[in-house]
PDB file of N, CA and C in Angstrom:
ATOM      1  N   UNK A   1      13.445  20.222  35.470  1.00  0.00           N
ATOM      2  CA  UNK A   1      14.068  19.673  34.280  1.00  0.00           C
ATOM      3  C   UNK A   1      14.176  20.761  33.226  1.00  0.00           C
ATOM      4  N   UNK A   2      15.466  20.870  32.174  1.00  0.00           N
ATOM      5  CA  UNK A   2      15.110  21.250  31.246  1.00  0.00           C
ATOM      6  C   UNK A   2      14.999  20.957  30.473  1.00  0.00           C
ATOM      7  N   UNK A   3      15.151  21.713  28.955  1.00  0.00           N
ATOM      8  CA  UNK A   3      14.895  21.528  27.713  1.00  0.00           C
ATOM      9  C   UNK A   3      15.403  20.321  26.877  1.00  0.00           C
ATOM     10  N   UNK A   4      16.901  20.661  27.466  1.00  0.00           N
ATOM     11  CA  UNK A   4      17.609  20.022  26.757  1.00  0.00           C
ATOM     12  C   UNK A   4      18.016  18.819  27.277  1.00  0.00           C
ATOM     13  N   UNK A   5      17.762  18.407  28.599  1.00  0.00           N
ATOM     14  CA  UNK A   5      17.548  16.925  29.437  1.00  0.00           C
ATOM     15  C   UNK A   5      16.418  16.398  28.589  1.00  0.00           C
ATOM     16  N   UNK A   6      14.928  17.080  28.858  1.00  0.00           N
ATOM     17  CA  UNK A   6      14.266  16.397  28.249  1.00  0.00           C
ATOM     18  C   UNK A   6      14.620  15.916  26.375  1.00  0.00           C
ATOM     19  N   UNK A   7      15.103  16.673  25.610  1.00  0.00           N
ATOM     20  CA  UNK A   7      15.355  16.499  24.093  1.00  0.00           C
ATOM     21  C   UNK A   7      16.437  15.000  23.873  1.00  0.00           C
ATOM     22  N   UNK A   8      17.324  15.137  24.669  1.00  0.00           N
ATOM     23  CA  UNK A   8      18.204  14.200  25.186  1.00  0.00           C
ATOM     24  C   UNK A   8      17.617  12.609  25.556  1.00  0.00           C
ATOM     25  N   UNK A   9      16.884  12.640  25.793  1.00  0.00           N
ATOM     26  CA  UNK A   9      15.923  11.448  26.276  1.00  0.00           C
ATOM     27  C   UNK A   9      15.137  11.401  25.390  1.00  0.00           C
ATOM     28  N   UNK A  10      14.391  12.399  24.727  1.00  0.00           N
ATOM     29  CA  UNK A  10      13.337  11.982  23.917  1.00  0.00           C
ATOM     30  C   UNK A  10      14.235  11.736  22.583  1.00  0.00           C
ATOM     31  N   UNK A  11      15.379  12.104  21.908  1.00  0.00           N
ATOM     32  CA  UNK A  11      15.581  11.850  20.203  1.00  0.00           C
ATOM     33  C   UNK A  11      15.891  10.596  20.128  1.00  0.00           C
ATOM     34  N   UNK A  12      16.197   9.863  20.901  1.00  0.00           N
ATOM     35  CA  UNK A  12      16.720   8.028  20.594  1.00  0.00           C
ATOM     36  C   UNK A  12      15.055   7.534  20.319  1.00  0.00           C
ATOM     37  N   UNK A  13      14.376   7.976  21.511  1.00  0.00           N
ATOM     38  CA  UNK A  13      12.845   7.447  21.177  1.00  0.00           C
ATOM     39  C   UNK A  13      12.124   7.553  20.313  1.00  0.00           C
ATOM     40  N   UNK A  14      12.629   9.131  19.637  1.00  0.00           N
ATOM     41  CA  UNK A  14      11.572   9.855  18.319  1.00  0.00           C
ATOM     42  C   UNK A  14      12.809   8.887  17.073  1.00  0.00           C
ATOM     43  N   UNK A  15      13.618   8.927  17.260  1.00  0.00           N
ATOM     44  CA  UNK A  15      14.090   8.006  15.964  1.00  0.00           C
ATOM     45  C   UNK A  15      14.107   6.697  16.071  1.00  0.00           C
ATOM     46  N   UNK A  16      13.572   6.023  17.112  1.00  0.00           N
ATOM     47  CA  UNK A  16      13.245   4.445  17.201  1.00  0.00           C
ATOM     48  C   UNK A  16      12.100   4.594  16.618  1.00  0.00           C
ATOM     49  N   UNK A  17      11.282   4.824  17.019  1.00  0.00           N
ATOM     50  CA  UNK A  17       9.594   5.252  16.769  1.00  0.00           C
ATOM     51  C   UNK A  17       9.507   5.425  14.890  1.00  0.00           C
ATOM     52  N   UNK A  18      10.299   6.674  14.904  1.00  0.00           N
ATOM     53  CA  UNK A  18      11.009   6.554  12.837  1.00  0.00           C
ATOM     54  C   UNK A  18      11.065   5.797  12.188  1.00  0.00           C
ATOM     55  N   UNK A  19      11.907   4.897  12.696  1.00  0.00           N
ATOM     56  CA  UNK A  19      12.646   3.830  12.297  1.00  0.00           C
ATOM     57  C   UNK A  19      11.559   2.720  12.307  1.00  0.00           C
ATOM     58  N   UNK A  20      10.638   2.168  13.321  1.00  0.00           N
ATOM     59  CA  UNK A  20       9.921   1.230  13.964  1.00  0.00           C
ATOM     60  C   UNK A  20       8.496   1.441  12.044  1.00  0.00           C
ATOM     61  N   UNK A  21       8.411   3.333  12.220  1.00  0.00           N
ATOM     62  CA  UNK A  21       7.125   3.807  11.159  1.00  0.00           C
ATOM     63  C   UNK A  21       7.461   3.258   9.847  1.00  0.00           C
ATOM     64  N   UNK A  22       8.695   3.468   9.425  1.00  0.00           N
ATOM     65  CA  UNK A  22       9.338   2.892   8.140  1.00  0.00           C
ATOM     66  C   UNK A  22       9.307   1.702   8.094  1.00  0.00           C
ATOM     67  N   UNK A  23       9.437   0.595   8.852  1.00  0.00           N
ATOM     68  CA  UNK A  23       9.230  -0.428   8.668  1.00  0.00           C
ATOM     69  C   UNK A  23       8.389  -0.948   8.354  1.00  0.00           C
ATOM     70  N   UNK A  24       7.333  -0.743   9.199  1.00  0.00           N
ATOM     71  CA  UNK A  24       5.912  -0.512   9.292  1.00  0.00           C
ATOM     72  C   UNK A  24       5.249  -0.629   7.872  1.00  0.00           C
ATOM     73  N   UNK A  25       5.445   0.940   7.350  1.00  0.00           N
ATOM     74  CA  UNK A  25       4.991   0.910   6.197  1.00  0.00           C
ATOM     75  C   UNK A  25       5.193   0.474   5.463  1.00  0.00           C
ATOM     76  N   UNK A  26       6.726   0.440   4.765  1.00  0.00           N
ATOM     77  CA  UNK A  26       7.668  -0.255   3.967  1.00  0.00           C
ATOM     78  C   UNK A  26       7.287  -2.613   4.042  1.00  0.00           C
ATOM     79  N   UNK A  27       7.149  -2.689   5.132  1.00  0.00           N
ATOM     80  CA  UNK A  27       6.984  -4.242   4.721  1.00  0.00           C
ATOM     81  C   UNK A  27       5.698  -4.942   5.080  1.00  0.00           C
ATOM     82  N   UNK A  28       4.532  -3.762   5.842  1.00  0.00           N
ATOM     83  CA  UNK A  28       2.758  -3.952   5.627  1.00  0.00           C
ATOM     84  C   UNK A  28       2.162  -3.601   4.686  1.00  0.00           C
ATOM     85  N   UNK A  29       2.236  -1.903   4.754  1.00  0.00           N
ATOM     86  CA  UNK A  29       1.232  -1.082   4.085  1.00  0.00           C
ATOM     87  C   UNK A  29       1.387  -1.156   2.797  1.00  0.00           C
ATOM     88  N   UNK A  30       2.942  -0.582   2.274  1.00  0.00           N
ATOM     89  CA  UNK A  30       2.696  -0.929   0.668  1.00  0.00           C
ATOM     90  C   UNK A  30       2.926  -2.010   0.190  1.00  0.00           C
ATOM     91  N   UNK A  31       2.959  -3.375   0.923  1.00  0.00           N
ATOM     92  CA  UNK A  31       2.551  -4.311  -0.097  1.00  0.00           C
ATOM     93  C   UNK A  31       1.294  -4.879   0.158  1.00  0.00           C
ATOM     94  N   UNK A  32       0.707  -4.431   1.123  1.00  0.00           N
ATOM     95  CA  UNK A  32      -1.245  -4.508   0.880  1.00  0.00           C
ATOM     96  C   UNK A  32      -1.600  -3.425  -0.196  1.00  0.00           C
ATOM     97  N   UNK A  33      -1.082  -2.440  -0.057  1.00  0.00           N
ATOM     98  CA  UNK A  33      -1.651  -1.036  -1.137  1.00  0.00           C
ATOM     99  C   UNK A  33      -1.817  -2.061  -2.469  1.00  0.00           C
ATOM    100  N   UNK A  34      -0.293  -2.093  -3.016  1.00  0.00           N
ATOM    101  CA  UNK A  34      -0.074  -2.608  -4.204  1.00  0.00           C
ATOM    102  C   UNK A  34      -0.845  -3.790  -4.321  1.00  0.00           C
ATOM    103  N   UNK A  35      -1.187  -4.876  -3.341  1.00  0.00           N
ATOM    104  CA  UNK A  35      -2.027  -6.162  -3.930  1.00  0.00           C
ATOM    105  C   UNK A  35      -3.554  -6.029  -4.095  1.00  0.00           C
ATOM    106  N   UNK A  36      -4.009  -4.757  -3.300  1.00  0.00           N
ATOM    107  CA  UNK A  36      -5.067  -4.686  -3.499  1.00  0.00           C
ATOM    108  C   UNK A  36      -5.306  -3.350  -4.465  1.00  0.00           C
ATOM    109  N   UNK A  37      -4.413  -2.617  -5.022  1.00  0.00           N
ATOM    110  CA  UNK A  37      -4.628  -1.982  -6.527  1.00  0.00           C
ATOM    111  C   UNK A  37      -4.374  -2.877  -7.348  1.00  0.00           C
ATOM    112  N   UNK A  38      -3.858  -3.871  -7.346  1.00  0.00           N
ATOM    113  CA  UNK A  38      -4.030  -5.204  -8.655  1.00  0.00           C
ATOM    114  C   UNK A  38      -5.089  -5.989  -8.541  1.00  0.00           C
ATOM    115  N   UNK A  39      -5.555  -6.513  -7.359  1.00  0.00           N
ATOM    116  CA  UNK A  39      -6.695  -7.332  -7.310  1.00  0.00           C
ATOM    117  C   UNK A  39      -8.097  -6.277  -7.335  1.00  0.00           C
ATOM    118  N   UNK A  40      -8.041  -4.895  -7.183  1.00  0.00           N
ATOM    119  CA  UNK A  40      -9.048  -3.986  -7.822  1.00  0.00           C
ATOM    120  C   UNK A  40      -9.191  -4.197  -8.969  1.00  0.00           C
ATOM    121  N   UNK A  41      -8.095  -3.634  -9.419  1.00  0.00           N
ATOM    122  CA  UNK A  41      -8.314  -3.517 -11.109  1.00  0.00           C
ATOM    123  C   UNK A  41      -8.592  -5.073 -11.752  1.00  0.00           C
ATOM    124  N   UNK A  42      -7.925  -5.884 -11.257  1.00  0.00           N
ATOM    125  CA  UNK A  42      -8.564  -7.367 -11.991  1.00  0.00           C
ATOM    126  C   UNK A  42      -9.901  -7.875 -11.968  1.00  0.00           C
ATOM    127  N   UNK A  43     -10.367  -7.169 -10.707  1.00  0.00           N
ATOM    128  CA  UNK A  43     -11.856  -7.447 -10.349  1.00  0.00           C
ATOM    129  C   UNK A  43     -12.462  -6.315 -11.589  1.00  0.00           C
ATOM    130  N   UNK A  44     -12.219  -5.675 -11.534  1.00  0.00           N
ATOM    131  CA  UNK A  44     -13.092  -4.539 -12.663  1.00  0.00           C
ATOM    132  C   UNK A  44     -12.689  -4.899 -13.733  1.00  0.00           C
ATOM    133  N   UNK A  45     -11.345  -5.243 -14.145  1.00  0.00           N
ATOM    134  CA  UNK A  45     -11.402  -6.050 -15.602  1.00  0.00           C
ATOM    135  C   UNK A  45     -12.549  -7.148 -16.108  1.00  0.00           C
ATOM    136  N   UNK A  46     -12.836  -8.112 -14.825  1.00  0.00           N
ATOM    137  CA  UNK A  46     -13.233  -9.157 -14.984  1.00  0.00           C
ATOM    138  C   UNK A  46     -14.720  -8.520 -14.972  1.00  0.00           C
ATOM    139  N   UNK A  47     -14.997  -8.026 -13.881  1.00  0.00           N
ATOM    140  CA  UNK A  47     -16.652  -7.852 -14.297  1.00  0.00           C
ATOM    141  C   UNK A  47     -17.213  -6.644 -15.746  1.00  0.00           C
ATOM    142  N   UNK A  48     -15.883  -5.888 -16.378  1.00  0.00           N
ATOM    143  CA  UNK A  48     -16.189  -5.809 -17.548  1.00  0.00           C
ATOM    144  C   UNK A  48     -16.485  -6.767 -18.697  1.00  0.00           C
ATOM    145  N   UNK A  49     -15.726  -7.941 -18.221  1.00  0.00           N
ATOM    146  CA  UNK A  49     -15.405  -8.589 -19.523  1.00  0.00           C
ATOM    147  C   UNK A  49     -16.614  -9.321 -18.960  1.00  0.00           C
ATOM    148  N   UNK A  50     -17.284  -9.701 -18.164  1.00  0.00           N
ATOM    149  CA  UNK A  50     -18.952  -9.922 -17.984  1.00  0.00           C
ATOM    150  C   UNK A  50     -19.951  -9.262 -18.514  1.00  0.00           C
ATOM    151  N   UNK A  51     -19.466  -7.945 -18.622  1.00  0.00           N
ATOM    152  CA  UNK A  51     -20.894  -7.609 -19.882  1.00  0.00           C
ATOM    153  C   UNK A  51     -20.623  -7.175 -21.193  1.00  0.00           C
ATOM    154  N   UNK A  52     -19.246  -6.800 -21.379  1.00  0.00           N
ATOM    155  CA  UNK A  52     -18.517  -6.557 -22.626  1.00  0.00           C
ATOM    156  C   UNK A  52     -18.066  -7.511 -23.759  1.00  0.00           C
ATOM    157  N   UNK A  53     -18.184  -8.666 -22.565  1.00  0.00           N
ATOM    158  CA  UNK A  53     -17.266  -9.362 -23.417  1.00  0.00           C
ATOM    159  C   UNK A  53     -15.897  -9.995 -23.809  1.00  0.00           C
ATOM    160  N   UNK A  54     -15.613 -10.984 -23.982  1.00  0.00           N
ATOM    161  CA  UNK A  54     -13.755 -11.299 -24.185  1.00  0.00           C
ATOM    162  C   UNK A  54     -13.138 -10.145 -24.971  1.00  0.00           C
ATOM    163  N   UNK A  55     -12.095  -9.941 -24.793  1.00  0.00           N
ATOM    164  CA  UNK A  55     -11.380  -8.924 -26.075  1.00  0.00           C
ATOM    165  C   UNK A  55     -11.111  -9.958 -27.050  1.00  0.00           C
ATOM    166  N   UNK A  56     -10.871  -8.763 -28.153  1.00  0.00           N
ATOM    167  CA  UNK A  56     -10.484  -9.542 -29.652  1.00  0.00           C
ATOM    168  C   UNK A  56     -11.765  -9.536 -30.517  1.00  0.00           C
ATOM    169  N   UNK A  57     -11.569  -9.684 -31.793  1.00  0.00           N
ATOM    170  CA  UNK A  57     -12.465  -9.651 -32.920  1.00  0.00           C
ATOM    171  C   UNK A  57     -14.017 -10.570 -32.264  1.00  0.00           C
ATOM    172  N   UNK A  58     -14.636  -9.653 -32.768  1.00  0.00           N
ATOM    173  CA  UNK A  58     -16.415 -10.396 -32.816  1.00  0.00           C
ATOM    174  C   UNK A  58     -16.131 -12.045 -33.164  1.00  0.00           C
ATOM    175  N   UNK A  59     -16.676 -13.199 -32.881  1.00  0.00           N
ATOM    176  CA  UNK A  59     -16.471 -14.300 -33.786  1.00  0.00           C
ATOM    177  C   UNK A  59     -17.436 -14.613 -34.784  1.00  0.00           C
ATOM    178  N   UNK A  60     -16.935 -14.870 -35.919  1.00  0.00           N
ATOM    179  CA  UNK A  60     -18.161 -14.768 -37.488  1.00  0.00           C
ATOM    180  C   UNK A  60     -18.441 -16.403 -37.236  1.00  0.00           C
ATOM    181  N   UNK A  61     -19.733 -16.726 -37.097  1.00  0.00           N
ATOM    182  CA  UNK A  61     -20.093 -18.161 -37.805  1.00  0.00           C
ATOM    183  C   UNK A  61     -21.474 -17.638 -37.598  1.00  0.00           C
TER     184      UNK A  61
END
């Protein structure tokens, strides 16, 4: 075999495979990334505001 038999056979596969990775990432990975950098940060908001406190002025009485 050569080079270019084998390249011939393999580029439909290496750009299915591409194609298959983009998807992949594009409609799993970053929208787990993104829900769990919001539900991070809400969790650390929240257990600030457990020892910090609500925001907004002290209340006077």
């Amino acid at each position: 075999m050569s080079a270019t038999g084998d390249d011939t056979i393999a580029r439909p596969r290496r750009r299915r495979m591409e194609i298959i990775a983009f998807l992949f990432l594009t409609a799993v990975v970053m929208p787990a990334l993104a829900v769990a950098t919001v539900g991070s940060y809400g969790l650390a908001v929240w257990i600030y505001q457990m020892i910090a406190g609500p925001p907004g002025p002290p209340s006077s009485h």
